[in-house]
N, C-alpha and C. Protein backbone atom coordinates (compact mmCIF):
# COMPACT_ATOMS: atom_id res chain seq x y z
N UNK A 1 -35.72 47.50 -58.84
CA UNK A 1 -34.54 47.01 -58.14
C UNK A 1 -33.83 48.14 -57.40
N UNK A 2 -33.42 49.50 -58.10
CA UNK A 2 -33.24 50.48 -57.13
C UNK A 2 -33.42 50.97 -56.15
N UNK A 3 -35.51 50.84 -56.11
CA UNK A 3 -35.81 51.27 -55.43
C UNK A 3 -36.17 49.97 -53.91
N UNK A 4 -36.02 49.27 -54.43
CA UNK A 4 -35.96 47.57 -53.42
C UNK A 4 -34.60 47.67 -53.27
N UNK A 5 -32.96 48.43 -53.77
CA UNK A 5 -31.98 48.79 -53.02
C UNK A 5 -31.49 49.84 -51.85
N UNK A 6 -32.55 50.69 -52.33
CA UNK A 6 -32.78 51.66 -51.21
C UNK A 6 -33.20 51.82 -50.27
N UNK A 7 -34.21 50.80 -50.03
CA UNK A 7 -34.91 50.18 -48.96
C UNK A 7 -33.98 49.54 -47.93
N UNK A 8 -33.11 48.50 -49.16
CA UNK A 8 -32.19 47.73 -48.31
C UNK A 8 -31.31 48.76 -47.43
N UNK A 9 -30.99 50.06 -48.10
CA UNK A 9 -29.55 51.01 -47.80
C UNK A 9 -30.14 51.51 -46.32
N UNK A 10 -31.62 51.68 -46.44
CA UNK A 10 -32.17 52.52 -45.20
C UNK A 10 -32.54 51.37 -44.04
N UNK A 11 -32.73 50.09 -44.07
CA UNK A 11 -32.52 49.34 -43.26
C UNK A 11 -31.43 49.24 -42.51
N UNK A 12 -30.39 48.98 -43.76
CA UNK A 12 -28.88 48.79 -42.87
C UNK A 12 -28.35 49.67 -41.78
N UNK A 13 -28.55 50.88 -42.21
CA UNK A 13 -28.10 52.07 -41.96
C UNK A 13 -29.26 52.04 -39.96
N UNK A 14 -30.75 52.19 -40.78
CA UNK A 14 -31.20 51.92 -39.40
C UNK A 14 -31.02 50.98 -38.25
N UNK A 15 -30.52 49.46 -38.81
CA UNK A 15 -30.22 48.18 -37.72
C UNK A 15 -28.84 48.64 -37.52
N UNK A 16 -28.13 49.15 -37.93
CA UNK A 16 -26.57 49.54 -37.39
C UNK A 16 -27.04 50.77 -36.20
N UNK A 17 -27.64 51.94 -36.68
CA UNK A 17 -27.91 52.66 -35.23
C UNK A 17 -28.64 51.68 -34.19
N UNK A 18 -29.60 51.17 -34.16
CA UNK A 18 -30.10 50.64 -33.51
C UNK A 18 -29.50 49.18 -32.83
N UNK A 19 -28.07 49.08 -33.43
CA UNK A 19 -27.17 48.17 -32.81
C UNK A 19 -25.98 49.43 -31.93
N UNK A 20 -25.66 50.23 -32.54
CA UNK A 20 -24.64 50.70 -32.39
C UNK A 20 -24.86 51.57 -30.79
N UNK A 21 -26.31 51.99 -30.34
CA UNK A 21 -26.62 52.60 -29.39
C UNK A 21 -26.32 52.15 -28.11
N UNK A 22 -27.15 50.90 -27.75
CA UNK A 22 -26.97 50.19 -26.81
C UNK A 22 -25.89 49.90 -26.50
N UNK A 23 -24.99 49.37 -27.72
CA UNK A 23 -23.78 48.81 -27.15
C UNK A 23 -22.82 50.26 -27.02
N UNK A 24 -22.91 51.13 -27.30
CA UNK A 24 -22.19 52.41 -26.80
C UNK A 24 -22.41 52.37 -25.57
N UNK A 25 -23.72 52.24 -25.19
CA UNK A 25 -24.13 52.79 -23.67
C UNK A 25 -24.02 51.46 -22.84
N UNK A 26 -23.74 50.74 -22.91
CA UNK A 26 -23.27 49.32 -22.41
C UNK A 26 -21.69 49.16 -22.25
N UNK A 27 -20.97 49.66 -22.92
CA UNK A 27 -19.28 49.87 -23.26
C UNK A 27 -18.95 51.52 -22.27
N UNK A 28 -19.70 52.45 -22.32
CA UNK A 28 -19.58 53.59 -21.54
C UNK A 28 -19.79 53.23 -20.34
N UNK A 29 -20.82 52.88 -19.60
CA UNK A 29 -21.51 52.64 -18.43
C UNK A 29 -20.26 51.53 -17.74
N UNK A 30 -20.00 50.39 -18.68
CA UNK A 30 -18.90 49.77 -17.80
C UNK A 30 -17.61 50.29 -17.71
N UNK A 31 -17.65 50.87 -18.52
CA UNK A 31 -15.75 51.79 -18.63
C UNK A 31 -15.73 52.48 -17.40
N UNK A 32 -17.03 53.40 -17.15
CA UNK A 32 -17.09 54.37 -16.11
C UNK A 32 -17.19 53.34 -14.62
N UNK A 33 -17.73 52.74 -14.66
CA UNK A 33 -17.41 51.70 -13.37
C UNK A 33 -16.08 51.37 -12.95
N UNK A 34 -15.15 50.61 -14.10
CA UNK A 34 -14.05 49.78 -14.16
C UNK A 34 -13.61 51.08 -13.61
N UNK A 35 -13.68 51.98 -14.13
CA UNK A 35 -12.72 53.26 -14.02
C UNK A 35 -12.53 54.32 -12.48
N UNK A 36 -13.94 54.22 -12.54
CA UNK A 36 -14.12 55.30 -11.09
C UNK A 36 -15.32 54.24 -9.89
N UNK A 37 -15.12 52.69 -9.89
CA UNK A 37 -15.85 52.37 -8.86
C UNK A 37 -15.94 52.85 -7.64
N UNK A 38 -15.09 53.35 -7.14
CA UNK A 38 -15.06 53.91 -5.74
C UNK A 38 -15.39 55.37 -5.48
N UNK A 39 -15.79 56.33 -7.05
CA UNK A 39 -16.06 57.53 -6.99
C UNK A 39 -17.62 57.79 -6.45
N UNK A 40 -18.22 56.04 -6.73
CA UNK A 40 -19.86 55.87 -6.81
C UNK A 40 -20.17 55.82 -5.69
N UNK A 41 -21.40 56.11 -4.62
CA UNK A 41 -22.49 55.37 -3.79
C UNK A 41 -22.49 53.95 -4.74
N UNK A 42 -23.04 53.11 -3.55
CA UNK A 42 -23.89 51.83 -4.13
C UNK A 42 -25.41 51.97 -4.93
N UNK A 43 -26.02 53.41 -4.57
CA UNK A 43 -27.13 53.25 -5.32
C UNK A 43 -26.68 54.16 -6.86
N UNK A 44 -25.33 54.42 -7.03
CA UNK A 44 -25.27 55.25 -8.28
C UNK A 44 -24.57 53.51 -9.25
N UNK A 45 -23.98 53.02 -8.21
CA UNK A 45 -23.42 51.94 -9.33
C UNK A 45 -24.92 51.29 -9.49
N UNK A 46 -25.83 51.04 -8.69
CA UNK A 46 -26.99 49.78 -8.92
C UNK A 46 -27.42 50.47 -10.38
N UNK A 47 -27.30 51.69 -10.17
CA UNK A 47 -28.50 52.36 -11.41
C UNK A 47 -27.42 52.41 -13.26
N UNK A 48 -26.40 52.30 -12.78
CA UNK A 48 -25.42 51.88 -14.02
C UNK A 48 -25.48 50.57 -14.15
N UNK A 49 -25.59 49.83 -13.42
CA UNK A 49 -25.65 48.17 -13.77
C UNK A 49 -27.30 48.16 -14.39
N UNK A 50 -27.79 48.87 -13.97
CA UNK A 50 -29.34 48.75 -14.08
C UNK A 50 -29.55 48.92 -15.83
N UNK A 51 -28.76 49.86 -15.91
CA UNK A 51 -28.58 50.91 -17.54
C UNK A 51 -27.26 49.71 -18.31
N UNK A 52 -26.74 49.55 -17.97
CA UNK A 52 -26.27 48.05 -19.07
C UNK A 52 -27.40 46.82 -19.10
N UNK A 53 -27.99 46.62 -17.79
CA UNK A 53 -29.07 45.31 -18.36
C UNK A 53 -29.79 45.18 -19.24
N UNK A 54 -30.49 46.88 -19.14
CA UNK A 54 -31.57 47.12 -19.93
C UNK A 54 -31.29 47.52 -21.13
N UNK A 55 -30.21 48.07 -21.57
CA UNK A 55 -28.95 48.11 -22.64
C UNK A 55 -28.75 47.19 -23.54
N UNK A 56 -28.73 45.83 -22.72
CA UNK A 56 -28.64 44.67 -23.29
C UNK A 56 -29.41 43.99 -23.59
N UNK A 57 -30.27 44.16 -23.27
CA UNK A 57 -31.67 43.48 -23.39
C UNK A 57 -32.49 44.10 -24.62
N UNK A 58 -32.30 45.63 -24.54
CA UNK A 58 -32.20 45.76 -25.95
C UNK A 58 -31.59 45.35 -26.80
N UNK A 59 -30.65 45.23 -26.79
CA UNK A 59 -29.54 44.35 -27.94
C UNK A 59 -30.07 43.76 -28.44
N UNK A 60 -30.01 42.87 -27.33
CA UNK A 60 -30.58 41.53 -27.70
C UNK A 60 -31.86 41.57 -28.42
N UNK A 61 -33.29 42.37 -27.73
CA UNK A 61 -34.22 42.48 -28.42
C UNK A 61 -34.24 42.83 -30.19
N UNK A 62 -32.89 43.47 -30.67
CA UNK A 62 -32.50 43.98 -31.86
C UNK A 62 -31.75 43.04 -32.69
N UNK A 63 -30.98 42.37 -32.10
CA UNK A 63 -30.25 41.33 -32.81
C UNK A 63 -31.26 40.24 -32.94
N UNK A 64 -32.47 39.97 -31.97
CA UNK A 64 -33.51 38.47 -32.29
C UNK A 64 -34.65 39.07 -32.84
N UNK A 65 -34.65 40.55 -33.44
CA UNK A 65 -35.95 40.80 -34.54
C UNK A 65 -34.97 40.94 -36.17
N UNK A 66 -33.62 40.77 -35.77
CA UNK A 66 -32.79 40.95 -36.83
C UNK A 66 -32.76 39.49 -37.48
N UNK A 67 -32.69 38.20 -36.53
CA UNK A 67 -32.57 36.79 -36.77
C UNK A 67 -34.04 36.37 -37.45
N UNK A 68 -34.90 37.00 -37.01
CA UNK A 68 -36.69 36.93 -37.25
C UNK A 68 -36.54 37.24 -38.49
N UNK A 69 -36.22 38.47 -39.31
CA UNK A 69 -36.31 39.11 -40.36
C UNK A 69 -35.37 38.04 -41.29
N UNK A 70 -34.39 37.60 -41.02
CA UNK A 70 -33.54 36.61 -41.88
C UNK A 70 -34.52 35.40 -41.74
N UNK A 71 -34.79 34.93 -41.21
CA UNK A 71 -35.89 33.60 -41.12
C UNK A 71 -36.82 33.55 -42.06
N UNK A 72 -37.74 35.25 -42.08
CA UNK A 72 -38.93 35.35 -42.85
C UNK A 72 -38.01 35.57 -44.19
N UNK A 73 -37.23 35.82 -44.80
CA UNK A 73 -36.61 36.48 -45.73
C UNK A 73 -36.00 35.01 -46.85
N UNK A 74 -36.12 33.77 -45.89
CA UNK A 74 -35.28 32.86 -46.17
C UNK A 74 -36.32 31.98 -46.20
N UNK A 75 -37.53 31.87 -46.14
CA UNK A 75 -38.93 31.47 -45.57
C UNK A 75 -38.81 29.84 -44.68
N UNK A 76 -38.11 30.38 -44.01
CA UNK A 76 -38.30 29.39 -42.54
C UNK A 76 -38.79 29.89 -41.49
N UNK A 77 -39.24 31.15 -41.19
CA UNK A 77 -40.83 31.30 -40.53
C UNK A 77 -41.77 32.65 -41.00
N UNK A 78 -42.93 31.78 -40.82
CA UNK A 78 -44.15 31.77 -41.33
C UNK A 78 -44.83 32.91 -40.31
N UNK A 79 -45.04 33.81 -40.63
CA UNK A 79 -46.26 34.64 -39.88
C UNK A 79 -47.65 34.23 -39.93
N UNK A 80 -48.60 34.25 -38.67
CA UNK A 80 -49.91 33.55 -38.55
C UNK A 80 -50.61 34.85 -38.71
């Protein structure tokens, strides 16, 4: 059981960085817009909008292998 708690401790710890990244760089990237839009070219803002999409999309990719893992955990889905 300790050692099946420790497991749990190093998961958490890893899905929190791996939440906590993206959305830093998703919360930075728009601050710096809101903040200095007019400091940018149009191709420096495209490439900050570019860096929140893909930002988010990680997220997202992290939060729906996070929903996957509760599914299998809860056994409402089945790996083939």
């Amino acid at each position: 059981l300790r050692e099946l708690d420790g497991l749990k401790t190093v998961f958490l710890c890893t899905a929190s960085h791996e939440l906590r990244t993206p959305a830093t760089a998703i919360g930075g990237f728009a601050s710096l817009l809101t903040s200095s839009w007019d400091r940018f070219e149009e191709p420096q803002r495209r490439e900050f909008v570019g860096r929140i999409a893909a930002n988010a999309q990680a997220l997202g990719a992290v939060v729906q292998d996070l929903l996957d893992f509760s599914l299998l955990d809860r056994g409402r889905l089945h790996l083939t």
